[in-house]
Protein backbone atom coordinates (compact mmCIF):
# COMPACT_ATOMS: atom_id res chain seq x y z
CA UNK A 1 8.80 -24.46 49.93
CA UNK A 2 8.16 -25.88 46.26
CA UNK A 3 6.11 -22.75 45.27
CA UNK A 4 8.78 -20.60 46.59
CA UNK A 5 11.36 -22.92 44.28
CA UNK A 6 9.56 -22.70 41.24
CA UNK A 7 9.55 -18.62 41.87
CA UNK A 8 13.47 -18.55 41.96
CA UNK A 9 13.79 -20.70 39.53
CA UNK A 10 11.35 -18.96 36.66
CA UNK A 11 13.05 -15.52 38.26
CA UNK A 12 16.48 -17.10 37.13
CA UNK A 13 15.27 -17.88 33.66
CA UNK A 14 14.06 -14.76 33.11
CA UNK A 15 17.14 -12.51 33.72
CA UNK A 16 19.60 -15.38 31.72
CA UNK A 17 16.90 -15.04 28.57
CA UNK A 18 16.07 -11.32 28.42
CA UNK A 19 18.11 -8.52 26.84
CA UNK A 20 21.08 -7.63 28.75
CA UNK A 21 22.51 -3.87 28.80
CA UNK A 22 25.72 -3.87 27.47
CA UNK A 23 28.52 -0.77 27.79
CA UNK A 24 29.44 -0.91 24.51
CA UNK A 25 27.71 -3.30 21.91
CA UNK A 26 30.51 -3.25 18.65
CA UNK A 27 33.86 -5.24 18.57
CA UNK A 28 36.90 -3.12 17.82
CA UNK A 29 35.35 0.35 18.26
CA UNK A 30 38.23 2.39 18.29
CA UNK A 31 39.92 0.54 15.65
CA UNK A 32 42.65 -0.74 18.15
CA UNK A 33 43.74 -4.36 16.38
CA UNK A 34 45.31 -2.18 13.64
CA UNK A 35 42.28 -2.91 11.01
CA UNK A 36 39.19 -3.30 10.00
CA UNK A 37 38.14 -6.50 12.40
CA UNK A 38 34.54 -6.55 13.20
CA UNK A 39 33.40 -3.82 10.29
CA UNK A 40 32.31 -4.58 6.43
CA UNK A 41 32.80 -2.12 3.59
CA UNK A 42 29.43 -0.46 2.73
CA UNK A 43 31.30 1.15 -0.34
CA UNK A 44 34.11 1.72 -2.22
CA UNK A 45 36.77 -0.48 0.45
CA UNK A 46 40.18 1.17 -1.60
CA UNK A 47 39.55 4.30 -0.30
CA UNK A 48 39.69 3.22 3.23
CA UNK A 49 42.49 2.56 5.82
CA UNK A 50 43.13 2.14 9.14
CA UNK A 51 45.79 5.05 9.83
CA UNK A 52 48.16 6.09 12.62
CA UNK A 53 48.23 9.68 11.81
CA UNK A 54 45.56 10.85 13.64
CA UNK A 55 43.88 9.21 16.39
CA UNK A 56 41.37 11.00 18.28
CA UNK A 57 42.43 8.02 21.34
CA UNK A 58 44.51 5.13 21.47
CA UNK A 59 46.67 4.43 18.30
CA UNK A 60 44.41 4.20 15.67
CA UNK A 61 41.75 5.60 13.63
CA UNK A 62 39.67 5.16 10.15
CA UNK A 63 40.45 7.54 7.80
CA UNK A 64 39.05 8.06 4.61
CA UNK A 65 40.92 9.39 0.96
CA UNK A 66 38.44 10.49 -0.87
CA UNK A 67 34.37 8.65 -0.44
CA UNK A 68 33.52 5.49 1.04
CA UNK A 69 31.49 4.17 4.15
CA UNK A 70 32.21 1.23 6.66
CA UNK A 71 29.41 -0.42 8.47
CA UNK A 72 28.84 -2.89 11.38
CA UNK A 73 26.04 -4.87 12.04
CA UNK A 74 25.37 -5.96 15.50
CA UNK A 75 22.19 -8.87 15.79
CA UNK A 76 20.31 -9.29 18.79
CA UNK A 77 18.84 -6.04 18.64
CA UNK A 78 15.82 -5.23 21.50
CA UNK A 79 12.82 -3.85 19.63
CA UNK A 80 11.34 -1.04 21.66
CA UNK A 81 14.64 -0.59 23.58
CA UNK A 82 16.66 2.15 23.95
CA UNK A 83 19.95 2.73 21.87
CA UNK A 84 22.92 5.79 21.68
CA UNK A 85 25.31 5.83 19.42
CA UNK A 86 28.20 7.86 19.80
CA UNK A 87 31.27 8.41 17.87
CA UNK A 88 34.38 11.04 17.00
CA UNK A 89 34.95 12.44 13.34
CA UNK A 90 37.87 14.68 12.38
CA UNK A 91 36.49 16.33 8.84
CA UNK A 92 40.16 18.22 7.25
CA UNK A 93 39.23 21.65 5.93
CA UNK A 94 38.58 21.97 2.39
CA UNK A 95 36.34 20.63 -0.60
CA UNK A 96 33.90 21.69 -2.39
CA UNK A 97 31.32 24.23 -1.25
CA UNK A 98 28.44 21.25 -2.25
CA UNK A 99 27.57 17.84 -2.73
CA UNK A 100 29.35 16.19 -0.47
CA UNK A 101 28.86 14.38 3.35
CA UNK A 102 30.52 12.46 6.13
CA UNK A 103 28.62 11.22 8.58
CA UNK A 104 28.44 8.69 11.63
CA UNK A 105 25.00 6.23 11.62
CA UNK A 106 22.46 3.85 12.99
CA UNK A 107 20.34 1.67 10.83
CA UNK A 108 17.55 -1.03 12.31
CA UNK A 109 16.65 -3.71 10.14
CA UNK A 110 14.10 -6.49 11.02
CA UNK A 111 14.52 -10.23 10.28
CA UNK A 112 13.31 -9.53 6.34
CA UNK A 113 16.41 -7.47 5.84
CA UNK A 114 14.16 -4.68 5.56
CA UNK A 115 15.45 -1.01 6.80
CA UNK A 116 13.12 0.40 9.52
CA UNK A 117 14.67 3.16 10.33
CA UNK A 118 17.71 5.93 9.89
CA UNK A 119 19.54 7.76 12.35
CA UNK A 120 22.27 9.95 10.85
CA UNK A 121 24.20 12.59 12.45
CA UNK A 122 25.38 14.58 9.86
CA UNK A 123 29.26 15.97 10.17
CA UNK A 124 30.94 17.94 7.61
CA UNK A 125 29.60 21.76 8.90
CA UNK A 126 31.03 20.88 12.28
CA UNK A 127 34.14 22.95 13.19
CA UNK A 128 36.97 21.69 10.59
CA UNK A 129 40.42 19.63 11.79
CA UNK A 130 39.78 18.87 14.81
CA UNK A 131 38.01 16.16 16.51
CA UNK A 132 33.90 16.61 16.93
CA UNK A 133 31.50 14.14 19.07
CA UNK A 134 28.93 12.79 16.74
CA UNK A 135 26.04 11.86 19.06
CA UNK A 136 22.14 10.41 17.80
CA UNK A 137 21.22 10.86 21.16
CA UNK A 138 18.58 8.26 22.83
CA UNK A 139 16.81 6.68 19.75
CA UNK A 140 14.13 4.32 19.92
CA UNK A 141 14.72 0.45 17.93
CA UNK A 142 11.50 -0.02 16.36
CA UNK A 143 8.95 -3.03 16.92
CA UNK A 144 10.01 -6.16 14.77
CA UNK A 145 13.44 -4.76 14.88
CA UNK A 146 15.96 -7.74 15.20
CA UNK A 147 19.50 -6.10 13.94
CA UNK A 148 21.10 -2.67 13.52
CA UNK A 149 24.04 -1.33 10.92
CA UNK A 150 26.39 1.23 13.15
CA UNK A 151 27.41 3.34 9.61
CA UNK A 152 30.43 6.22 8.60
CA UNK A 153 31.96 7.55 5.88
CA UNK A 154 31.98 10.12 3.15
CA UNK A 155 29.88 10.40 0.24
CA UNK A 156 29.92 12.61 -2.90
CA UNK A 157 28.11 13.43 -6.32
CA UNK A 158 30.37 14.83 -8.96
CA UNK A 159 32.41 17.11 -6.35
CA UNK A 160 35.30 16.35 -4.00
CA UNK A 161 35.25 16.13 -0.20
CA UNK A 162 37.38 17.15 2.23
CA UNK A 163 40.51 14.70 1.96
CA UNK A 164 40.99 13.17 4.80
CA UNK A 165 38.19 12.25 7.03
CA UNK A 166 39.00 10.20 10.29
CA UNK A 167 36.36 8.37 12.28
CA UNK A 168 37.44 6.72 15.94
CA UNK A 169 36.29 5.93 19.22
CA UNK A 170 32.64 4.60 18.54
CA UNK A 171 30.39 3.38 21.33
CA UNK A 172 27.01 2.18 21.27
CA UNK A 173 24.72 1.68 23.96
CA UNK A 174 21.44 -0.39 24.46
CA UNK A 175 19.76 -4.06 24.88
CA UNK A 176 21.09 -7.15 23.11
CA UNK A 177 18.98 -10.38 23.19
CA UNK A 178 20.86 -13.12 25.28
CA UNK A 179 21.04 -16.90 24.60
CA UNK A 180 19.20 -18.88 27.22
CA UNK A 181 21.53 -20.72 29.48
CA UNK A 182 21.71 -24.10 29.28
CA UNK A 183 22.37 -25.11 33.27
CA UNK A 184 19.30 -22.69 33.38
CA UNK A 185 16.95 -24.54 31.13
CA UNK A 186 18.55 -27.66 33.48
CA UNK A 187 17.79 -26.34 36.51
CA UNK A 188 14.06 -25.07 35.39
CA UNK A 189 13.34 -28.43 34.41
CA UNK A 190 14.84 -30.11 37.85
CA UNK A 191 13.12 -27.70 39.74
CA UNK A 192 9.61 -28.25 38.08
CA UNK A 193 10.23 -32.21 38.23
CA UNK A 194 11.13 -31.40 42.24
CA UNK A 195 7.64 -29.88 42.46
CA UNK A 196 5.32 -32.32 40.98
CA UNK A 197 6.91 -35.09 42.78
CA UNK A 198 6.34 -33.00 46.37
CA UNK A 199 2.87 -32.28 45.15
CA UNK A 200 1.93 -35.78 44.42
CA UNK A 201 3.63 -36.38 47.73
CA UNK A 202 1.42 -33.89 49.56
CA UNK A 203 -1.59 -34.97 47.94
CA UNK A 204 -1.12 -38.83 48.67
């Protein structure tokens, strides 16, 4: 009966500790509290908006003026796990025949702040004004990864993109580390005093 104890109760542990799949790892994803909440400016903020124009679902999207990029980190990233990242870009028809991008992104960093690796998904030769699916596909999180950047926006060098780009409805799927449970850590270290005491028992 103890052995069988301490088995559920390491068992326990081990599911409230380890990564936990998660439908959809980033906060405001679709851009649905009317801003930016949950995403940082990688560049060039003032060219950026959350618009009603447009959406590709719901009632909101990001569009873009002219060049700029958005990013938002998520921590608790699995290394070795499995991630997709999936989201919708609307590039308007126009611009200049070079030197110029949008894009949707995943970056993995590991604790140094050092960038791993880069998976893009370039999007401004997909069919123009109308809503594409950006997908990476499975991609693999790298050992010693710890924390990812989900990425968009529009770049250029001396040209002009196409004016506007909209970004919505991003999902990303995968492993996120969980925080051990307290009550679990409790009921570990019940469990484990309940054992010794029936094995000194057992032994007297």
């Amino acid at each position: 009966m103890g052995k069988f104890l301490l088995v559920m109760l390491v068992l326990a542990l081990t599911f409230t500790t380890a990564g936990s799949a998660q439908a959809n790892l980033l906060t405001n994803p679709g851009f649905e509290t009317g801003n930016f909440n949950g995403w940082s400016a990688d560049w060039n903020l003032g060219n950026q908006a959350v618009s009603a124009l447009n959406p590709q679902a719901g009632s909101w999207e990001a569009r873009n003026f002219f060049d700029g990029g958005m990013y938002q980190q998520i921590n608790g990233i699995v290394g070795g796990g499995q991630y997709r990242l999936t989201g919708y870009t609307n590039v308007s028809a126009g611009g200049s025949l070079a030197n110029w991008g949008s894009y949707i992104g995943l970056k993995f960093y590991n604790a140094s702040d050092q960038e791993l690796v880069n998976y893009q998904v370039d999007t401004q030769n997909l069919p123009r004004n109308v809503y594409n699916l950006a997908d990476t596909g499975s991609v693999l999180a790298p050992a010693g990864a710890t924390y990812a950047k989900v990425r968009f926006g529009t770049w250029q060098t001396n040209s002009t993109p196409a004016i506007p780009t909209d970004f919505d409805t991003f999902d990303l799927e995968g492993s996120q580390q969980a925080v051990p449970e307290p009550m679990s850590m409790l009921l570990l270290g019940t469990g484990l005093v309940g054992l010794v005491g029936l094995t000194k028992r057992k032994k007297a």
